[in-house]
Protein backbone atom coordinates (compact mmCIF):
# COMPACT_ATOMS: atom_id res chain seq x y z
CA UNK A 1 -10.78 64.30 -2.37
CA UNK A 2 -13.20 65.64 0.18
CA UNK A 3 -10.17 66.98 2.86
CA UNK A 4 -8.64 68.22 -0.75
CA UNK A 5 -11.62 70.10 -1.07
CA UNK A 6 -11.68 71.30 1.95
CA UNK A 7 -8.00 72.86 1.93
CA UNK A 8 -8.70 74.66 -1.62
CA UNK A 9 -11.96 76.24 0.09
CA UNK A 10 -10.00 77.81 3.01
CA UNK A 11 -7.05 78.77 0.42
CA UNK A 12 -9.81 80.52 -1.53
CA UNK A 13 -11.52 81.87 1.27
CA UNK A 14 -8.58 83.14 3.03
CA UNK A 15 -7.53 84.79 -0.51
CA UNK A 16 -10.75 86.26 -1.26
CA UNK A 17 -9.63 89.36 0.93
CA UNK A 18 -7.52 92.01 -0.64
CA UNK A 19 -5.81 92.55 2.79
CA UNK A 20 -4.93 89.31 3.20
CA UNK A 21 -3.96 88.82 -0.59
CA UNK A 22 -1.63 91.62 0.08
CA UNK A 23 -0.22 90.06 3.28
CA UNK A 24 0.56 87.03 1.65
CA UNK A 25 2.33 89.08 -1.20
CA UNK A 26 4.36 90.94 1.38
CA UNK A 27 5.72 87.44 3.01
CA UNK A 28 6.56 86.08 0.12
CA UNK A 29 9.36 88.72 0.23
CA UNK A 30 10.41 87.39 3.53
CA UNK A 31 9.20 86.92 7.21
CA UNK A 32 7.83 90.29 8.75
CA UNK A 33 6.27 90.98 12.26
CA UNK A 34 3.03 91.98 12.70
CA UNK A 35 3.68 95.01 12.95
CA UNK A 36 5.31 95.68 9.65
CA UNK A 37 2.36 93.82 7.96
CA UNK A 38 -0.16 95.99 9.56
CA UNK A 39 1.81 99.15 8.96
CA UNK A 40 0.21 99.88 5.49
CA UNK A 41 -3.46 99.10 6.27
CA UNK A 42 -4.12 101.34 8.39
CA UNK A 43 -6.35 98.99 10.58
CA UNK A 44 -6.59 98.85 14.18
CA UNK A 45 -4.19 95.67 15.62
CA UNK A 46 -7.05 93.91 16.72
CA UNK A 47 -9.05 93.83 12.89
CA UNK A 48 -5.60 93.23 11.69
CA UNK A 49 -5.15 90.21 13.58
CA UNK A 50 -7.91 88.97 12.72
CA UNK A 51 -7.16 88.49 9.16
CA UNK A 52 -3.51 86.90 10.39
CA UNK A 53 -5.53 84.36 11.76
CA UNK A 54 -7.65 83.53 9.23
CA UNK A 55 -4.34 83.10 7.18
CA UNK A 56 -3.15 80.66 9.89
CA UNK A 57 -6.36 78.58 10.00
CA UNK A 58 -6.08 77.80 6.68
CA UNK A 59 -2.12 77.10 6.83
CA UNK A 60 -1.23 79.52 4.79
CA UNK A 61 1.31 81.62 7.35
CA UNK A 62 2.72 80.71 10.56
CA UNK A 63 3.39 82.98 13.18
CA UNK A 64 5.79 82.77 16.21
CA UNK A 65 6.49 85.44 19.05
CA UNK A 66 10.13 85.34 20.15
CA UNK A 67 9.76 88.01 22.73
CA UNK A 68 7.35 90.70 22.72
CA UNK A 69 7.53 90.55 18.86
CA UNK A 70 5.48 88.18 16.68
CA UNK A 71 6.83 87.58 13.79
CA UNK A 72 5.21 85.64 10.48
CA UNK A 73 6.63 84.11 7.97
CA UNK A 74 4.29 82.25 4.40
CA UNK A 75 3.72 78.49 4.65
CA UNK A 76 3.90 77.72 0.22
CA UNK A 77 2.54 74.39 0.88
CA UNK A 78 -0.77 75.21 0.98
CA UNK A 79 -0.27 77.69 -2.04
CA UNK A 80 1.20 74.78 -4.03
CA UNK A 81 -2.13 72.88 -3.50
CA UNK A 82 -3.97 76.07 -4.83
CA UNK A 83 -1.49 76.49 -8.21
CA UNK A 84 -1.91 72.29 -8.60
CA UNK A 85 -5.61 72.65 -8.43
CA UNK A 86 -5.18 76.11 -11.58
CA UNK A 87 -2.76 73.67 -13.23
CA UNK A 88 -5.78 71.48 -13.75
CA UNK A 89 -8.28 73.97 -14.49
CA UNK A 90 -5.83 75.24 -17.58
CA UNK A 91 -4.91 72.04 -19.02
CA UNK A 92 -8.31 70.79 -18.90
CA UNK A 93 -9.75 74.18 -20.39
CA UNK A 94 -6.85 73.52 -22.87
CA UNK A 95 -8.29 70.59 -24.27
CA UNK A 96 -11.72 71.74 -24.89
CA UNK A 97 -10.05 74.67 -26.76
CA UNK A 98 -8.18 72.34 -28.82
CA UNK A 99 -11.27 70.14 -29.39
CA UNK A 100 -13.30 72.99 -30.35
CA UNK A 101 -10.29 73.77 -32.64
CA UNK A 102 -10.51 70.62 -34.29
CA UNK A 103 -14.46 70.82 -34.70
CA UNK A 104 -13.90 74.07 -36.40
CA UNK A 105 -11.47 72.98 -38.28
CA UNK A 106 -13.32 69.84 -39.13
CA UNK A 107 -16.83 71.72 -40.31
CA UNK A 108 -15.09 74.45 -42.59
CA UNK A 109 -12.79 71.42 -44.03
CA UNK A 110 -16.38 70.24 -45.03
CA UNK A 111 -17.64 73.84 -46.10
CA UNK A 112 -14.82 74.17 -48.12
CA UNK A 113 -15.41 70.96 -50.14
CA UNK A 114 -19.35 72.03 -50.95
């Protein structure tokens, strides 16, 4: 559970950053290079990178060069983990809902009765 952990915090962490939200959006369209995900930031390469590698720590994109151009592409494993981990949130929110629900239900059932 701990390494489980562990992976969700960099997912989070790495998604916390509009720009790197916005990268991952962009590759789920398809593999770009660096280049073309930079393009509409308007950062300086270097910053840029930055944030590619923080998306790479965490396992989230993969990068290769193949020449002089390095090229990414999304890794959805890691995303996966992240939806599982919302999948649970929801369903257990879900039941408290429905329990509540049922208490309501329940006390003006007895309301109605007095």
């Amino acid at each position: 559970m701990a390494n489980h952990s562990a992976t969700l915090d960099d997912v989070f962490h790495a998604l916390a950053d509009p720009t790197r939200r916005s990268v991952i959006a962009r590759l789920g369209r398809g593999s770009a290079s660096i280049k073309e995900l930079a393009d509409p930031f308007g950062l300086g390469l270097p910053t840029f990178l930055k944030h590619i590698k923080v998306l790479e720590s965490c396992g989230l994109v993969v990068s290769e060069k193949i020449g002089r151009v390095r090229t990414s592409r999304l890794k959805r494993t890691k995303l996966r983990a992240a939806e599982k981990w919302f999948d649970e949130q929801r369903a257990a929110w879900e039941s408290r809902y429905e329990s509540l629900d049922n208490l309501l239900a329940t006390l003006k059932g007895e309301n109605d009765e007095s």
